[in-house]
N, C-alpha and C. Protein backbone atom coordinates (compact mmCIF):
# COMPACT_ATOMS: atom_id res chain seq x y z
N UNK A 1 -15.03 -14.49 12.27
CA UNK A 1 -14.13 -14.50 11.13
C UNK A 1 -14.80 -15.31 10.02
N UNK A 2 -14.67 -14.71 8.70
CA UNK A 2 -15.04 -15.91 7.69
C UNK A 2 -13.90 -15.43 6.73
N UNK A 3 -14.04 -17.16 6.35
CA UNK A 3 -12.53 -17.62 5.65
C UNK A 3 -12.89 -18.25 4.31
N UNK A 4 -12.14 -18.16 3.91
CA UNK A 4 -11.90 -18.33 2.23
C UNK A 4 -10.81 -18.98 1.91
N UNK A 5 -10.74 -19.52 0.55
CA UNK A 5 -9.71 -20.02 0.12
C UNK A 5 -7.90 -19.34 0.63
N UNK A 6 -8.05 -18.05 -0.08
CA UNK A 6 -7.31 -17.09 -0.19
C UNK A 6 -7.43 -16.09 0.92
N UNK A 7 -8.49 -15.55 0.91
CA UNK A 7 -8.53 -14.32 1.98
C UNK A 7 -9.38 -14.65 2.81
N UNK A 8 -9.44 -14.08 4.55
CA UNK A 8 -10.61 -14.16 5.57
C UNK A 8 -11.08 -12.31 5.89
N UNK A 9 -12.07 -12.63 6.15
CA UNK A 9 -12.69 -11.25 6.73
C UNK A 9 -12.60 -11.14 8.19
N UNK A 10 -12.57 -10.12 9.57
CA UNK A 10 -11.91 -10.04 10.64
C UNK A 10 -12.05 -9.00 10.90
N UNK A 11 -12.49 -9.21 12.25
CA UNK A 11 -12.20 -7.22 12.95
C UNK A 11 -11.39 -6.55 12.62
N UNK A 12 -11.66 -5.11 12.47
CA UNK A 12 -10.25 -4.82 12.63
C UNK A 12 -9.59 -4.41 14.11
N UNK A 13 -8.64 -4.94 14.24
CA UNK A 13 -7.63 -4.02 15.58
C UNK A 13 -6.74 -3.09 15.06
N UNK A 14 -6.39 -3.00 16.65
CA UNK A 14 -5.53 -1.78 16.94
C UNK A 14 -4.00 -1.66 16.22
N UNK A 15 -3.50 -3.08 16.47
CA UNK A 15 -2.25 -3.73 15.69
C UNK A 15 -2.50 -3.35 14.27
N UNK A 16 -3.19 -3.34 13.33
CA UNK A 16 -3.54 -2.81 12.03
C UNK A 16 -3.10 -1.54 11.74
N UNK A 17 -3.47 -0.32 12.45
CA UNK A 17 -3.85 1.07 11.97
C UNK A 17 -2.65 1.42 11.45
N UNK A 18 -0.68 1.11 11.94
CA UNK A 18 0.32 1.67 10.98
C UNK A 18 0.04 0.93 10.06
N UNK A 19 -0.48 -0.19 10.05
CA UNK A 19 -0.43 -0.44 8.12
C UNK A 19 -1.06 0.50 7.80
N UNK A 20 -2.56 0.55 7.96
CA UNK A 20 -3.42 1.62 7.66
C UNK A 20 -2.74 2.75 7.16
N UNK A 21 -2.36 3.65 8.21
CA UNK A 21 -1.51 4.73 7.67
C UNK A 21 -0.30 4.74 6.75
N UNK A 22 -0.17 3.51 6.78
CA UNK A 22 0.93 3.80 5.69
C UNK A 22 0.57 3.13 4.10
N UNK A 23 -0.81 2.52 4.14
CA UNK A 23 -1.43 2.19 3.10
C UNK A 23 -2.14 3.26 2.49
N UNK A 24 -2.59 4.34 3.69
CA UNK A 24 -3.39 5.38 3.01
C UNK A 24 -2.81 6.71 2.82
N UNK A 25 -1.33 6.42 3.26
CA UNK A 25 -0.37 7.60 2.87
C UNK A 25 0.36 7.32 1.17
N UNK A 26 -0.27 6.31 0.85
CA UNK A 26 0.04 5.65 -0.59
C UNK A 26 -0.71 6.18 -1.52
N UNK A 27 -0.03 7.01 -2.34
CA UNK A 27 -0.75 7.23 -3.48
C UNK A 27 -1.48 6.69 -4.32
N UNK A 28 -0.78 5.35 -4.52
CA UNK A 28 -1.39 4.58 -5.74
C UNK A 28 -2.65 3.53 -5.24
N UNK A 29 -2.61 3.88 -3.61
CA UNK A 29 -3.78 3.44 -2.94
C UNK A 29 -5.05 4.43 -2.95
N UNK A 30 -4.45 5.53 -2.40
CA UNK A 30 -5.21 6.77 -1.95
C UNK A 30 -5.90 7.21 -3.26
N UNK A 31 -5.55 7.26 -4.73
CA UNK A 31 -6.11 7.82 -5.34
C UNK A 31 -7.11 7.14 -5.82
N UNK A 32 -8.23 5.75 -5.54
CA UNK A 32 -9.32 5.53 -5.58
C UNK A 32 -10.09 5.87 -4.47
N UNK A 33 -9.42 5.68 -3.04
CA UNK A 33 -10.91 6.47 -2.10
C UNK A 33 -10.87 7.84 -2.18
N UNK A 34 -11.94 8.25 -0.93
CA UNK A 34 -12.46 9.23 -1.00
C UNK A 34 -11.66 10.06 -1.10
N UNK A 35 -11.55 11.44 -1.67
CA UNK A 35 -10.99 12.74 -1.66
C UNK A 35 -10.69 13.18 -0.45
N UNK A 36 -11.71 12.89 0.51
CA UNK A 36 -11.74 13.94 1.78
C UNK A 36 -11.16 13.70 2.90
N UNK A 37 -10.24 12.14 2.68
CA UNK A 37 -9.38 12.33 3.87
C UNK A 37 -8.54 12.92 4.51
N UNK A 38 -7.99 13.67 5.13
CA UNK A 38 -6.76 14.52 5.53
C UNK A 38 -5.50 13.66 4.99
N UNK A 39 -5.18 14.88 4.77
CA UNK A 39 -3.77 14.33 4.09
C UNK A 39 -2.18 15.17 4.77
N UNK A 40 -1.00 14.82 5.06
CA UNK A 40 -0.90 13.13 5.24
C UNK A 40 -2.10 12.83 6.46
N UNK A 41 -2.23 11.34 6.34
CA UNK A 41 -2.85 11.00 7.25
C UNK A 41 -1.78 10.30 8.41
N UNK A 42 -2.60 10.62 9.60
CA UNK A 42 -1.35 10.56 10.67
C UNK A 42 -2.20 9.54 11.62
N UNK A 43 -0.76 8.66 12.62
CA UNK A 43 -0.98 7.50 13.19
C UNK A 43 -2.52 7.84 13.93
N UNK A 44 -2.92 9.33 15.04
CA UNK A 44 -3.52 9.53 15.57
C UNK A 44 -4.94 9.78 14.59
N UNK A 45 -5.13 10.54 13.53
CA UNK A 45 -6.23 10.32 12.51
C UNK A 45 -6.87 8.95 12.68
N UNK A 46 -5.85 8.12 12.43
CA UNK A 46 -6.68 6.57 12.28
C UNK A 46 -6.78 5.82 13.49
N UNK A 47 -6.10 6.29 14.50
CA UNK A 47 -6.90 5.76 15.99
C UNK A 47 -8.12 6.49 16.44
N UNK A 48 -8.27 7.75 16.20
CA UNK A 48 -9.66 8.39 16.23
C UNK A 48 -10.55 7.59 15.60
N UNK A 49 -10.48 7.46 14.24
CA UNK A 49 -11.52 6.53 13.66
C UNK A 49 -11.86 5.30 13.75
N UNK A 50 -10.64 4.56 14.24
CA UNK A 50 -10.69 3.42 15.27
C UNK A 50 -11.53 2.99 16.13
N UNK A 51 -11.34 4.29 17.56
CA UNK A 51 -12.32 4.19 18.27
C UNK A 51 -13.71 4.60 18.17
N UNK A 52 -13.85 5.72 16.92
CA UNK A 52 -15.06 5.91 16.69
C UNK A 52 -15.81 4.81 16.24
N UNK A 53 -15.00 3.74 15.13
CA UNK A 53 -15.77 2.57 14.66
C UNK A 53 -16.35 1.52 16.21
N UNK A 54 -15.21 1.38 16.79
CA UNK A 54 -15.66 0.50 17.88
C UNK A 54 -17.21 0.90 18.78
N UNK A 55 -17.50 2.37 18.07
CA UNK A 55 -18.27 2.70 19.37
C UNK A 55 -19.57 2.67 18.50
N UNK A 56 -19.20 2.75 17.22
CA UNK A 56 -20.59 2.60 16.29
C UNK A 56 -21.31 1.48 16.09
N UNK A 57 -22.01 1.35 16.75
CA UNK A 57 -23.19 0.06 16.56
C UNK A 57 -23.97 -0.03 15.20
N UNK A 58 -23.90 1.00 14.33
CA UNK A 58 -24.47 0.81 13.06
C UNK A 58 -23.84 0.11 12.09
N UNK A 59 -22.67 0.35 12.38
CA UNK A 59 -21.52 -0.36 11.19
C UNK A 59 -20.93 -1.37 11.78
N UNK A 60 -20.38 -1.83 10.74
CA UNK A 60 -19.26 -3.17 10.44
C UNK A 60 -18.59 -2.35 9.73
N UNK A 61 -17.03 -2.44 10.28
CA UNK A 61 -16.00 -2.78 9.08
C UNK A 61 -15.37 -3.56 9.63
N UNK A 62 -14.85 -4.40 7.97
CA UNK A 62 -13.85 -5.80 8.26
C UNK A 62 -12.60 -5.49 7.38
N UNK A 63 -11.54 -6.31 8.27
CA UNK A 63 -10.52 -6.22 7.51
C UNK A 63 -10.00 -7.74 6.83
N UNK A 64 -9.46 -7.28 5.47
CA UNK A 64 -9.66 -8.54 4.67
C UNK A 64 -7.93 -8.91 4.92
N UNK A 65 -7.55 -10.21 5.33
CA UNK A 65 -6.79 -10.91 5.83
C UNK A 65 -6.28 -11.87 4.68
N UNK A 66 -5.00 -12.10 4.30
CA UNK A 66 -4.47 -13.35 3.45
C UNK A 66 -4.63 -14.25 4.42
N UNK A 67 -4.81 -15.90 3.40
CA UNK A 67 -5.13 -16.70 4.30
C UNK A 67 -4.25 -17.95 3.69
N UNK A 68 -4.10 -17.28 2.25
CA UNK A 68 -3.72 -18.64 1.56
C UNK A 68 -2.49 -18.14 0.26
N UNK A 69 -2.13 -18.94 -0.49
CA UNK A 69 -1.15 -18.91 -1.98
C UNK A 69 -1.64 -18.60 -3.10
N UNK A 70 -2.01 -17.44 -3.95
CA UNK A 70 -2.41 -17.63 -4.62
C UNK A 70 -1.79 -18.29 -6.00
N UNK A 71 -2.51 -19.32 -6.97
CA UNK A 71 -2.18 -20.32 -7.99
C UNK A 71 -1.48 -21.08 -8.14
């Protein structure tokens, strides 16, 4: 984990992915990434990619965590 004032960086788990899906079923989220995700995106979509990340040794992804108040 690395930590910051405000935010920490962190694996991601399994406990995460309904946010996930319901962050990337958000429009006003969804319309800066990629185009090519399936849409809606469904609980099982993002456990696939889940376990695909876990199994990828090339990558990192982190999930960015509040840590603190901001001002």
């Amino acid at each position: 984990m690395f930590n910051g004032e405000l935010v920490a960086l962190g694996p991601i788990q399994h406990d995460y992915l309904p946010h996930y899906v319901e962050w990337l079923n958000d429009w006003e989220v969804r319309k800066f990434l990629a185009a090519t995700l399936p849409q809606p995106l469904t609980l099982q979509d993002e456990e696939d990619w889940f376990n695909h990340q876990r199994g990828d040794k090339d990558s990192r992804v982190f999930a960015i965590l509040t840590c603190g108040k901001a001002g």
